[in-house]
N, C-alpha and C. Protein backbone atom coordinates (compact mmCIF):
# COMPACT_ATOMS: atom_id res chain seq x y z
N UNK A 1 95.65 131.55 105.16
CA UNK A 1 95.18 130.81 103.97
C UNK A 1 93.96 130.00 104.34
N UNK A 2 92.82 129.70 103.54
CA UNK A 2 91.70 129.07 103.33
C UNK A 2 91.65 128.01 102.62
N UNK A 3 91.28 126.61 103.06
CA UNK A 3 90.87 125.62 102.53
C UNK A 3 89.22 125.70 101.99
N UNK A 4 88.27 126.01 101.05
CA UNK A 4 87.09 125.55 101.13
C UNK A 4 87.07 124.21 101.42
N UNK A 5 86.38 123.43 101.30
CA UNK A 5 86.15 121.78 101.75
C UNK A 5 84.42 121.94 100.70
N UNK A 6 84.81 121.83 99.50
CA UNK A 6 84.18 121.28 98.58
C UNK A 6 82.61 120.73 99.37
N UNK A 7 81.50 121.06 98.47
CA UNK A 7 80.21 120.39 99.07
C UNK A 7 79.55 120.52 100.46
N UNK A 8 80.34 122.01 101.22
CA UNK A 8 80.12 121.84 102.82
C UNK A 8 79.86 123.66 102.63
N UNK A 9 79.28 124.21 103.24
CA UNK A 9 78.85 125.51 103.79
C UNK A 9 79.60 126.16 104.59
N UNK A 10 80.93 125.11 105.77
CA UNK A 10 81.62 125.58 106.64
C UNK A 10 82.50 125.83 105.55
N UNK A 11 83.90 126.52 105.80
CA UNK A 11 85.26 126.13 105.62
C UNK A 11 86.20 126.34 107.14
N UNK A 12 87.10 126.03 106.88
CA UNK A 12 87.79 125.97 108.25
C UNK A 12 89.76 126.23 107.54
N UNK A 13 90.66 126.72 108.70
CA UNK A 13 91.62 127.33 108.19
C UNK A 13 92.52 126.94 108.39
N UNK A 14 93.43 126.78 107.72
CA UNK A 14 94.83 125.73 107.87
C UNK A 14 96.02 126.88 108.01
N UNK A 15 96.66 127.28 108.70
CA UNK A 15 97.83 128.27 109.02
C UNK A 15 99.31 127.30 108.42
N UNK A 16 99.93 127.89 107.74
CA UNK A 16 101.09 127.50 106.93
C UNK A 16 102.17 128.55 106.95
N UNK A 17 103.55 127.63 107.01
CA UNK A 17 104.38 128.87 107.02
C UNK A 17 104.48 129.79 105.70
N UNK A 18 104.03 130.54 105.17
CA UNK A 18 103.93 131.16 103.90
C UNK A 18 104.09 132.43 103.55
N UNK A 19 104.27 133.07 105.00
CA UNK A 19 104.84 134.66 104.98
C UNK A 19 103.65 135.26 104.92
N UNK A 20 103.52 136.21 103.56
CA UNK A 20 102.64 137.35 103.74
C UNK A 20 101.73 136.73 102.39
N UNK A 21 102.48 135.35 101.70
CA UNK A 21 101.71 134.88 100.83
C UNK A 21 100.36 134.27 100.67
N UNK A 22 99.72 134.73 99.63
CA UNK A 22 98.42 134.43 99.69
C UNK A 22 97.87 133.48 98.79
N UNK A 23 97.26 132.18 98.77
CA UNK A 23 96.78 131.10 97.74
C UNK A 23 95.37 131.67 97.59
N UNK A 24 94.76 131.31 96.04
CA UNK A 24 93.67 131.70 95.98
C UNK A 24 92.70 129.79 95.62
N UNK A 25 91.13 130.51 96.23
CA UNK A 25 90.29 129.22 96.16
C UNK A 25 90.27 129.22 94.77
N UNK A 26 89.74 127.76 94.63
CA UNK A 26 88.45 127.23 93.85
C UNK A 26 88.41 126.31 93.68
N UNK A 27 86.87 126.19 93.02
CA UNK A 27 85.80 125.09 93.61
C UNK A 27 86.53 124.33 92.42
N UNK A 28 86.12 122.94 92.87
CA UNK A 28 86.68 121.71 92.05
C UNK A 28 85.10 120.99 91.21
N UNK A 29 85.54 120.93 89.90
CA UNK A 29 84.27 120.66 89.15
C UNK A 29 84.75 119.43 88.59
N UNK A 30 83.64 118.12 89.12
CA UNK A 30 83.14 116.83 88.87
C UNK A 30 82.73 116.94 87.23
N UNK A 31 83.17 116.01 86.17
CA UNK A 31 82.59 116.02 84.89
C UNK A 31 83.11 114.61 84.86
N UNK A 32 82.47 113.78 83.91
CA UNK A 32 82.50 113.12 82.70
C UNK A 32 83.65 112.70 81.74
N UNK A 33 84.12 111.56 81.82
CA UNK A 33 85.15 111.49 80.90
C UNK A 33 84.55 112.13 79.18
N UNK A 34 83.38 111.38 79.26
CA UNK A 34 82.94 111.33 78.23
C UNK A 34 82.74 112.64 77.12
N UNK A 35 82.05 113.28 78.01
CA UNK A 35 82.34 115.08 77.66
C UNK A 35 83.32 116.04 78.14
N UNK A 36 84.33 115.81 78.72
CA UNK A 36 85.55 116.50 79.27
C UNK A 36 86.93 116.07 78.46
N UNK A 37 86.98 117.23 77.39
CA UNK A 37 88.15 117.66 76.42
C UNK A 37 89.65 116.89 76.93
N UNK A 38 89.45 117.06 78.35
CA UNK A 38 91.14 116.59 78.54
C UNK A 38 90.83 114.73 78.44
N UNK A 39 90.09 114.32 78.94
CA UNK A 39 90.08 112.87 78.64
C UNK A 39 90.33 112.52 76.80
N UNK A 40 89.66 113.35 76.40
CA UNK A 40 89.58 112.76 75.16
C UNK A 40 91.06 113.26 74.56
N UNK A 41 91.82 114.16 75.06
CA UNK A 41 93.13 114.43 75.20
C UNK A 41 94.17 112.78 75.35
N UNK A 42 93.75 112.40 76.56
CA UNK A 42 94.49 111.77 77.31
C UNK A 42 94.02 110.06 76.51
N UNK A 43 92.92 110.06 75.74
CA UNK A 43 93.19 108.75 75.08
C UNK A 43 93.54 109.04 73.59
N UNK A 44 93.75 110.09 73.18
CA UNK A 44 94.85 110.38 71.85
C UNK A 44 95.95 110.85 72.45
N UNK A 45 96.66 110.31 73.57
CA UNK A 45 97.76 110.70 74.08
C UNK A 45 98.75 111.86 73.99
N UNK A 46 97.62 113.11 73.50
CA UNK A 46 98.29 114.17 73.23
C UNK A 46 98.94 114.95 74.55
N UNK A 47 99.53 115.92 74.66
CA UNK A 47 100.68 116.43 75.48
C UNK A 47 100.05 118.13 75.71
N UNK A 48 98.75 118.32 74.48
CA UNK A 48 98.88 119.95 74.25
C UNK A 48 98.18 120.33 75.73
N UNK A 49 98.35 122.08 75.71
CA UNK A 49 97.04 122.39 76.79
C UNK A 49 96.81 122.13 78.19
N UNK A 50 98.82 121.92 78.34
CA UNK A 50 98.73 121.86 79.74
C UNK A 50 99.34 123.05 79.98
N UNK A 51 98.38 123.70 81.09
CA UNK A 51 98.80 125.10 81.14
C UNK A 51 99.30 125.08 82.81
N UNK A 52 100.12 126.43 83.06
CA UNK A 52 100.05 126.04 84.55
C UNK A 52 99.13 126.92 85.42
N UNK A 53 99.23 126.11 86.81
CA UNK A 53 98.16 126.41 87.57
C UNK A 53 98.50 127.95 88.50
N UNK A 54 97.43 127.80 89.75
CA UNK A 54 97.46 129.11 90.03
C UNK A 54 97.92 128.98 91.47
N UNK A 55 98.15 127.64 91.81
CA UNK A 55 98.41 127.52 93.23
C UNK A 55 96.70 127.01 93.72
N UNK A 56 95.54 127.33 93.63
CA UNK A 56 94.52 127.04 94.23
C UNK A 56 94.41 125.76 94.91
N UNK A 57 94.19 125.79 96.14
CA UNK A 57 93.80 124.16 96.86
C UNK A 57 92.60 123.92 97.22
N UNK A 58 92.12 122.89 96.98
CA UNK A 58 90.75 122.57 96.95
C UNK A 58 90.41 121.40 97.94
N UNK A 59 89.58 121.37 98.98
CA UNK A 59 89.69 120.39 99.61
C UNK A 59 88.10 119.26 99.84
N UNK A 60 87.90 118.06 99.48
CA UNK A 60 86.50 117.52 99.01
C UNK A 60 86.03 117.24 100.47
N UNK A 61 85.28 117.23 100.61
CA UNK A 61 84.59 116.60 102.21
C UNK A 61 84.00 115.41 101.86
N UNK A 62 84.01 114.09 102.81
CA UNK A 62 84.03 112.60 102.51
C UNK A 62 82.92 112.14 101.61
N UNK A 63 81.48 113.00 102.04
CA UNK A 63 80.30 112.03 101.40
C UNK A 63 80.59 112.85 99.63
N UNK A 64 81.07 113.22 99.27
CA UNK A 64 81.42 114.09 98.27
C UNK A 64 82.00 113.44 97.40
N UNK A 65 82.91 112.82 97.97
CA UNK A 65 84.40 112.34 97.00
C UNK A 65 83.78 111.26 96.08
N UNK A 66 82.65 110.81 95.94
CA UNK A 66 82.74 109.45 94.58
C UNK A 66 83.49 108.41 95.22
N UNK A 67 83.85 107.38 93.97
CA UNK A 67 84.07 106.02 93.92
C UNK A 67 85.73 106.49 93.67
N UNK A 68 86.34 105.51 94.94
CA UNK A 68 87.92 105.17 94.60
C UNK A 68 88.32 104.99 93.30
N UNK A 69 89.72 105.82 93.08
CA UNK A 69 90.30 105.89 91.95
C UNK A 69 91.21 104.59 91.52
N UNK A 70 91.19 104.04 90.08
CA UNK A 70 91.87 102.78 90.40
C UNK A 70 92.78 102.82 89.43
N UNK A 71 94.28 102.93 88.96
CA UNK A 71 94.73 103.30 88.45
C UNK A 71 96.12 102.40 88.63
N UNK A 72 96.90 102.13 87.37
CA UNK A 72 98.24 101.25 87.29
C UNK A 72 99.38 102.09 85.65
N UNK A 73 100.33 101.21 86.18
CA UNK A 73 101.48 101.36 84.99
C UNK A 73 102.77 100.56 85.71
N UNK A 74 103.46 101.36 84.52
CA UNK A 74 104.89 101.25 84.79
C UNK A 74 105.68 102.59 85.16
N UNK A 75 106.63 102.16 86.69
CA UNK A 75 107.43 103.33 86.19
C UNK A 75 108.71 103.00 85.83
N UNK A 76 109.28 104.16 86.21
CA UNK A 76 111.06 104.87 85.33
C UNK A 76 111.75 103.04 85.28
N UNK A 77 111.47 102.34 86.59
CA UNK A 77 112.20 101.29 86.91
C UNK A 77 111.85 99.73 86.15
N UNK A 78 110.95 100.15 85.60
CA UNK A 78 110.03 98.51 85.01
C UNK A 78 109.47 98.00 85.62
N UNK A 79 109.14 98.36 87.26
CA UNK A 79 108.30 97.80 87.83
C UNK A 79 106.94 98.14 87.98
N UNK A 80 106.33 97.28 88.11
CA UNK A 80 104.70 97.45 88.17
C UNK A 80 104.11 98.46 89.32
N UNK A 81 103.17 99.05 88.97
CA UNK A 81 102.55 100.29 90.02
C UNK A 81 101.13 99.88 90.33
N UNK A 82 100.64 99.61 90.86
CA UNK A 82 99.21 99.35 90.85
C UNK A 82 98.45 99.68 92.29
N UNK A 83 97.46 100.53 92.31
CA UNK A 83 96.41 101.44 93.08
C UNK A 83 96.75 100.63 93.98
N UNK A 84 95.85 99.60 93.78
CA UNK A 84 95.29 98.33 95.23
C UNK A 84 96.10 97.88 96.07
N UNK A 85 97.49 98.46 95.84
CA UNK A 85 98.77 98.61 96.96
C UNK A 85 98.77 99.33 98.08
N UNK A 86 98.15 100.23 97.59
CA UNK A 86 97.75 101.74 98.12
C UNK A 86 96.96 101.67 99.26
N UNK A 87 95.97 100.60 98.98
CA UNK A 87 94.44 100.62 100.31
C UNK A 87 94.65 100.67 101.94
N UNK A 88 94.06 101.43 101.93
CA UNK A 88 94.48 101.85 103.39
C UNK A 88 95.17 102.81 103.92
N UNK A 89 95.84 103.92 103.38
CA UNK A 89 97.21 104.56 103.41
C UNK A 89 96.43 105.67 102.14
N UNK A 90 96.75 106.91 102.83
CA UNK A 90 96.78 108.22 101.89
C UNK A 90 97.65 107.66 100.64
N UNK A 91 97.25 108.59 99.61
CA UNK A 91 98.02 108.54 98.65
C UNK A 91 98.29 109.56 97.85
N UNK A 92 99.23 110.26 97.59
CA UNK A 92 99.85 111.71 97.10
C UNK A 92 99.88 111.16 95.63
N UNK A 93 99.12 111.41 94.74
CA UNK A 93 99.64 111.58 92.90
C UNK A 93 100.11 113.13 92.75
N UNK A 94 101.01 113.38 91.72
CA UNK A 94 101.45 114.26 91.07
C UNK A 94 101.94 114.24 90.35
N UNK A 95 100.86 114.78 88.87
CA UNK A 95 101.19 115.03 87.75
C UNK A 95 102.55 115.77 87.23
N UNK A 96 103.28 115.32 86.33
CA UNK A 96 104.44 116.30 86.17
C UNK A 96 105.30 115.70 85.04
N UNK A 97 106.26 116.82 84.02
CA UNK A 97 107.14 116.29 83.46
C UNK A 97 108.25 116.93 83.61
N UNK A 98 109.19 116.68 83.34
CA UNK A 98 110.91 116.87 83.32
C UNK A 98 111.01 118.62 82.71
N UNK A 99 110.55 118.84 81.16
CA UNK A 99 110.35 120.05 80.82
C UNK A 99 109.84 121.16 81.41
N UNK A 100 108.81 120.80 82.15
CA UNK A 100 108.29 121.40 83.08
C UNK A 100 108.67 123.03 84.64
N UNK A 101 108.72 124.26 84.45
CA UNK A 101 109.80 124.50 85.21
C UNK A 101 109.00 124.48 86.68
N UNK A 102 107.73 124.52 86.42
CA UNK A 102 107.22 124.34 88.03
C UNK A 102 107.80 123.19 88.35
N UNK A 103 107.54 121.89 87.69
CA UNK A 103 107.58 120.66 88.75
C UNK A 103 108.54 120.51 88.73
N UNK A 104 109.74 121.51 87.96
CA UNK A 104 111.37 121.15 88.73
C UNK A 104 111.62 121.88 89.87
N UNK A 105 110.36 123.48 90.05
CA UNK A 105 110.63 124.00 91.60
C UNK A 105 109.71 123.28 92.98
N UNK A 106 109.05 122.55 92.24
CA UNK A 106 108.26 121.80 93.45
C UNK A 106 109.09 120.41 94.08
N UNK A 107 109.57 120.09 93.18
CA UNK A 107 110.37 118.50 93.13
C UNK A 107 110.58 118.22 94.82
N UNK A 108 111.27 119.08 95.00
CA UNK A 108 112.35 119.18 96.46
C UNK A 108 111.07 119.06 97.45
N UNK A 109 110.30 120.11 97.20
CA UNK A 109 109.25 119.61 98.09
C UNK A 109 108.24 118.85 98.19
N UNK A 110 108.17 118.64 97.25
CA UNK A 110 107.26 116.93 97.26
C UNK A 110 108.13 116.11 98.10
N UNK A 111 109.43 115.84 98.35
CA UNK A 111 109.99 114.46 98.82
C UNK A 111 110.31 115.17 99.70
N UNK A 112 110.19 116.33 100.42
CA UNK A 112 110.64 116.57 101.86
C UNK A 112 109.02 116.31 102.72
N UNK A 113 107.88 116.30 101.57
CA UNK A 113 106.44 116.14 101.99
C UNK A 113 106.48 114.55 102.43
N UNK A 114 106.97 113.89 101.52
CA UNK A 114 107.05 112.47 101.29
C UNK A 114 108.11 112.38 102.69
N UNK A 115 108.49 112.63 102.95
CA UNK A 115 110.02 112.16 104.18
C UNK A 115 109.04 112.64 105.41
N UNK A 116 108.18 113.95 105.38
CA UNK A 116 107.75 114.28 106.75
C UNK A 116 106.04 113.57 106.83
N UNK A 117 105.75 113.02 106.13
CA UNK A 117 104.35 112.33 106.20
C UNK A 117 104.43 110.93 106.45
N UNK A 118 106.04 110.03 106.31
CA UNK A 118 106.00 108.67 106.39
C UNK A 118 105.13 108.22 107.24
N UNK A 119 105.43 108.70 108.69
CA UNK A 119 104.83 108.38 109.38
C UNK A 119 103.73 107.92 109.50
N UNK A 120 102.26 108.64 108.83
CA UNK A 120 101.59 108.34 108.34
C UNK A 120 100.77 107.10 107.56
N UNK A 121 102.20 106.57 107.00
CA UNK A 121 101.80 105.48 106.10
C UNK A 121 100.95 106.25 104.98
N UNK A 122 101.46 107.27 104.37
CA UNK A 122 101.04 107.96 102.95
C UNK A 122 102.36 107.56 101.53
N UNK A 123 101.57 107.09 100.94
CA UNK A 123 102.19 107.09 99.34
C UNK A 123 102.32 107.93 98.39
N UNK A 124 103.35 108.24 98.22
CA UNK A 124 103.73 109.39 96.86
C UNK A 124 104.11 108.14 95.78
N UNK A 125 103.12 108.71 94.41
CA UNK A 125 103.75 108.15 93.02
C UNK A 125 103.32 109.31 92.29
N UNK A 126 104.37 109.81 91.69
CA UNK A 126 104.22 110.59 90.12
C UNK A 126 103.67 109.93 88.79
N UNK A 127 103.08 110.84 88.14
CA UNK A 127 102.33 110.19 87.01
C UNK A 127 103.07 111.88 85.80
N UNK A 128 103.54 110.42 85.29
CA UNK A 128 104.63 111.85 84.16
C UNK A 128 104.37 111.46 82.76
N UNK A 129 103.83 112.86 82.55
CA UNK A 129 102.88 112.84 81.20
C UNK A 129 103.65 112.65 79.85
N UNK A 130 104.74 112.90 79.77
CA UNK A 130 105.47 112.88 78.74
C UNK A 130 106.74 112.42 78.42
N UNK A 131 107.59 112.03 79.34
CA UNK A 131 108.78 111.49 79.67
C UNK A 131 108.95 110.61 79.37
N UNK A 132 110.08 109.91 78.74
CA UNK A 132 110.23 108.10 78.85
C UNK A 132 111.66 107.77 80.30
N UNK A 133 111.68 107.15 80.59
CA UNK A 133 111.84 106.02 81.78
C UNK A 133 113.69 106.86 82.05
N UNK A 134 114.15 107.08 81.13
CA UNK A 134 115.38 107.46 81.40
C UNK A 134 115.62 108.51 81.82
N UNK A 135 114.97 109.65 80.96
CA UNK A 135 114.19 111.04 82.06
C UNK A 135 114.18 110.83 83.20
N UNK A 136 112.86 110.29 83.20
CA UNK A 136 112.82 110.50 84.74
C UNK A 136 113.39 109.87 85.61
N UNK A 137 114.53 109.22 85.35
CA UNK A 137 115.45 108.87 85.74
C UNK A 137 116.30 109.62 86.59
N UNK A 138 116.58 110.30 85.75
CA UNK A 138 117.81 111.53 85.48
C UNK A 138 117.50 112.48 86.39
N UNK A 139 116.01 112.45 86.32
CA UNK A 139 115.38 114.32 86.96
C UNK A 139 115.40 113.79 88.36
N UNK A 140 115.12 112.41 88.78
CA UNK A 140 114.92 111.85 90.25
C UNK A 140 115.73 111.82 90.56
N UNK A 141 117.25 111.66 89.83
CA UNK A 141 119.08 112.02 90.61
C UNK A 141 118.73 112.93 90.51
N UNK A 142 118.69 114.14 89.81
CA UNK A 142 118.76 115.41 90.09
C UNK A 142 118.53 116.28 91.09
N UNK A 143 117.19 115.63 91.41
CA UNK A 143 116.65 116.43 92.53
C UNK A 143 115.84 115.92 93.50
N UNK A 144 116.64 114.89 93.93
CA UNK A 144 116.91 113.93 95.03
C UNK A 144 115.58 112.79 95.19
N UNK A 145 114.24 112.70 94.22
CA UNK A 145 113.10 112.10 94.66
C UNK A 145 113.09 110.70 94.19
N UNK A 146 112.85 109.74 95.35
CA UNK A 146 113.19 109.01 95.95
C UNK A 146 112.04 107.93 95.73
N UNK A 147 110.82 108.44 95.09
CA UNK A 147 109.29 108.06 95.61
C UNK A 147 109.25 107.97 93.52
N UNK A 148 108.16 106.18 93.22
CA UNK A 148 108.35 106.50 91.73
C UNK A 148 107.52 107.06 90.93
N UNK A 149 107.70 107.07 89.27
CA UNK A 149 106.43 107.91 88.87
C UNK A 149 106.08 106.61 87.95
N UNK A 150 104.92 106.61 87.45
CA UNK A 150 104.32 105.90 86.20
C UNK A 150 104.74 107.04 84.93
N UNK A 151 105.11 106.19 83.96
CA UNK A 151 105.45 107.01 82.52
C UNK A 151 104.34 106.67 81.88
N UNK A 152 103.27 107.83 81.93
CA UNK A 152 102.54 107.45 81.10
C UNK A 152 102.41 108.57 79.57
N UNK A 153 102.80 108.18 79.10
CA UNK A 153 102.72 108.67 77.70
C UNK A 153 102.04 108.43 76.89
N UNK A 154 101.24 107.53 76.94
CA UNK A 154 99.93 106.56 76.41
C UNK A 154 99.04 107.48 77.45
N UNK A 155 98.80 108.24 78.60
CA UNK A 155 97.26 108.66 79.10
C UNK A 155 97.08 107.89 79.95
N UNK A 156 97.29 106.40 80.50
CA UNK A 156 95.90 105.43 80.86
C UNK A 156 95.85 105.71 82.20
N UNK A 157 96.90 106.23 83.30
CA UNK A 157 96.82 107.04 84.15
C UNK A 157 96.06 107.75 84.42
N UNK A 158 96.41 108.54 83.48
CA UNK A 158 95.67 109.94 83.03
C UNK A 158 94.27 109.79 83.49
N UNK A 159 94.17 109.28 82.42
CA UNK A 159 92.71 108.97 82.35
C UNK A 159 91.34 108.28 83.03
N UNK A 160 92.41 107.46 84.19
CA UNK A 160 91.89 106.88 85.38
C UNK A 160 91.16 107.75 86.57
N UNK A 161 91.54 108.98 86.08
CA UNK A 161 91.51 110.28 86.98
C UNK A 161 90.37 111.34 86.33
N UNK A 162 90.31 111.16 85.29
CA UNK A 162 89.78 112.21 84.47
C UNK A 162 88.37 112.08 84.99
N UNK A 163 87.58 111.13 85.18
CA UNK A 163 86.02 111.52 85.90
C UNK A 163 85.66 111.91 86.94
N UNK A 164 86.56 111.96 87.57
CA UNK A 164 87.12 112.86 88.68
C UNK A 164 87.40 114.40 89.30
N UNK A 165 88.91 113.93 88.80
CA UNK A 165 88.89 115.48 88.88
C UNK A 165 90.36 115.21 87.51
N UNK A 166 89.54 116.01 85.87
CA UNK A 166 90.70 116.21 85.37
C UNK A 166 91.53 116.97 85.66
N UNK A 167 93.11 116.68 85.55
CA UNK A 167 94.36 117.47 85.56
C UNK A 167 94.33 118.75 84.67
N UNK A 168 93.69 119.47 84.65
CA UNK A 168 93.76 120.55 83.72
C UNK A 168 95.11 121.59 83.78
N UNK A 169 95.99 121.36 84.48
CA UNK A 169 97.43 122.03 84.30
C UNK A 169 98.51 120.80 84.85
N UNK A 170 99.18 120.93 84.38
CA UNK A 170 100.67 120.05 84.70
C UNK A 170 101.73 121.42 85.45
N UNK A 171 102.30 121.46 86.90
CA UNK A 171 102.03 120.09 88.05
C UNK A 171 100.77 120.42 88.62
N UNK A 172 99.61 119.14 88.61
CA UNK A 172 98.69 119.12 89.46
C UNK A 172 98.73 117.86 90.58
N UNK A 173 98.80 118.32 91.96
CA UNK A 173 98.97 117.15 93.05
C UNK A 173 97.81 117.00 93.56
N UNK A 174 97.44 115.51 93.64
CA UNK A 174 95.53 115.04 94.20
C UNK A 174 96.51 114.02 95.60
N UNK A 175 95.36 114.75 96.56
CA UNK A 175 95.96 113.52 97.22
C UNK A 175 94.34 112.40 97.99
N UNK A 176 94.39 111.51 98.08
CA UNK A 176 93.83 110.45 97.62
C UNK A 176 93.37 109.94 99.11
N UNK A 177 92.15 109.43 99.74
CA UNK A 177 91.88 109.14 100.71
C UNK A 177 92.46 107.47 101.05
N UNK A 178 91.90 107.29 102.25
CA UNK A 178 92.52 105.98 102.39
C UNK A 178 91.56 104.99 101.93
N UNK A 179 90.17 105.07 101.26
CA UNK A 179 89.62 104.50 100.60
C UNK A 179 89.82 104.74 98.62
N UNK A 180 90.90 105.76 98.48
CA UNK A 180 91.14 105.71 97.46
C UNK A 180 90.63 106.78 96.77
N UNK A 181 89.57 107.68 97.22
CA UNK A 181 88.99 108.54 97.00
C UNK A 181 90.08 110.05 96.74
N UNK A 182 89.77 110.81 95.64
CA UNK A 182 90.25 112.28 95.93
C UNK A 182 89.30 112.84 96.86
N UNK A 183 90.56 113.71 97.49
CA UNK A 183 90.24 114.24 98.70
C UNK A 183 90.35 115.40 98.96
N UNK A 184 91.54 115.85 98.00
CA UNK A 184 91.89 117.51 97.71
C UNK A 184 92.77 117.36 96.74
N UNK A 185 92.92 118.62 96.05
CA UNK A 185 94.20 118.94 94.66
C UNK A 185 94.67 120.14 95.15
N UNK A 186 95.91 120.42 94.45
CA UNK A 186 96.77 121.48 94.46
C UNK A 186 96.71 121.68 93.03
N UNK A 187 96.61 122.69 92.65
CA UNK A 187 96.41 122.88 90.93
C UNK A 187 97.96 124.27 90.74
N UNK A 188 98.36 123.69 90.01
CA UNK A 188 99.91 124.07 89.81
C UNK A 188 100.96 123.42 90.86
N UNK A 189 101.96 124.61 90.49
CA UNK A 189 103.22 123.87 91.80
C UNK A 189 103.03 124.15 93.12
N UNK A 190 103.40 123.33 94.12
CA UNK A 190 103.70 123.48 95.50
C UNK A 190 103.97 124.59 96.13
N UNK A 191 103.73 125.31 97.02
CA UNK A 191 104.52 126.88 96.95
C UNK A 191 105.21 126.69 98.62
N UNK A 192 104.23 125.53 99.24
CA UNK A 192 105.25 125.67 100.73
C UNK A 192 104.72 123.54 101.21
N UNK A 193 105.72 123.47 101.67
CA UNK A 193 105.94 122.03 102.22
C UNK A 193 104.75 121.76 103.03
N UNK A 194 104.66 122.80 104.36
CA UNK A 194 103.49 122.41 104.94
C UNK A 194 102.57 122.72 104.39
N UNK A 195 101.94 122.97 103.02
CA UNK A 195 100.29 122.84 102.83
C UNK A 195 100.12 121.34 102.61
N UNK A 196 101.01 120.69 102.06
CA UNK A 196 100.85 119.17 101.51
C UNK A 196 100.88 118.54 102.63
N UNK A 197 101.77 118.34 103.38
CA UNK A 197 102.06 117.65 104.80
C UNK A 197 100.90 118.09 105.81
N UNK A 198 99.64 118.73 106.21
CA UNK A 198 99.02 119.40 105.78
C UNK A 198 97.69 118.74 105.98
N UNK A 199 97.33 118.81 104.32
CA UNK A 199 96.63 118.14 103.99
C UNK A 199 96.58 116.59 104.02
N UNK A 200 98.07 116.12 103.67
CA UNK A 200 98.19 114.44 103.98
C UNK A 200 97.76 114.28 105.65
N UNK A 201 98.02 114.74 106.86
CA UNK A 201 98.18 114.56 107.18
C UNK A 201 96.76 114.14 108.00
N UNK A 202 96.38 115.47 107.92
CA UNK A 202 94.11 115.50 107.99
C UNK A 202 93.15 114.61 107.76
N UNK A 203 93.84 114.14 106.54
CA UNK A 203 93.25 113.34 105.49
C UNK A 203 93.75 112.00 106.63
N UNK A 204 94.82 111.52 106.74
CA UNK A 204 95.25 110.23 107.47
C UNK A 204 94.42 110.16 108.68
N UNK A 205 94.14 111.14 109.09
CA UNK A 205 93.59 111.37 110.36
C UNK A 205 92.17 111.66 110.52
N UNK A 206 91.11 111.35 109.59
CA UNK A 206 89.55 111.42 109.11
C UNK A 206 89.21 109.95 110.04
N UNK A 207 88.30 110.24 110.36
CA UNK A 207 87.99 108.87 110.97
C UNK A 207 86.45 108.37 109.94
């Protein structure tokens, strides 16, 4: 499997246990809240047009990445979520809702990503597009994740992200430099533990 690294001429190759399976590239395109459909989605808090992804991983190289992402809510628990917790320390977002059947087959491995990256000092929070608080409640007994999400159903999440790199499929996972920066996405579901663990781990390890 192939990482491009966004904005760079090299790429370089990340070996994963994945069998005979194959992920396909692509390039990650920088837009505009202002002219990019899903923002204007995400402040009429609509739900439509999330399609799923293809597996593609995309990886940004540092002078590339833009201005840290700054982003807050609430999650499932009533407690407050806020970015600037984050500084210093990778940070795993992933988009996702309960209905969803990818991000109920990824679930497991997001928090076995989250259990084998502690080390690290990397942060997992979900950002769940449609759910209210008791959901995702329910889906986090279900299937054991441990790590919280923001309910955003209002977008403002969302949308913190959108000049960036919009979420154009639900599950999409960004994981976040230690200056706050995206750094790479996974566009759809997870397909193996070590690409995420992986990538968190590279990323922790950028000097």
């Amino acid at each position: 499997m192939g990482l491009e690294r966004f904005g760079s001429s090299r790429s370089r190759r990340v070996h994963v246990a994945l069998g005979a399976a194959a992920l396909s590239l692509s390039l990650l395109t920088l837009s505009a809240c202002a002219s990019d459909p899903l923002a204007e989605q995400y402040r009429a808090g609509s739900g439509k047009n999330y399609i799923a992804g293809d597996g593609s991983i995309t990886e940004i190289v540092p002078e590339n990445r833009g201005e840290p992402v700054i982003f807050s809510g609430i999650d499932q628990s009533g407690r407050a979520i806020d970015s600037s917790s984050f500084a210093g320390n990778v940070t795993v977002v992933n988009f996702w809702y309960a209905g969803c059947a990818p991000c109920r087959q990824e679930a497991p491995l997001l928090e076995r990503a989250a259990e084998s990256t502690s080390a690290t000092g990397a942060h997992f929070v979900g950002i769940n597009v449609r759910d209210q608080a008791e959901t995702v409640a329910t889906f986090n007994e279900e299937f054991g994740v441990t790590y919280p999400s923001i309910i955003d159903t209002e977008g403002g999440a969302q949308l913190a992200f959108s000049t960036n790199v919009p979420p154009n499929a639900v599950p999409t996972t960004l994981v976040l430099d230690r200056q706050g920066r995206v750094a790479a996405r996974i566009l759809g579901a997870l397909a193996d533990v070590s690409i995420l663990t992986t990538l968190v781990t590279d990323i922790a390890n950028e000097k």
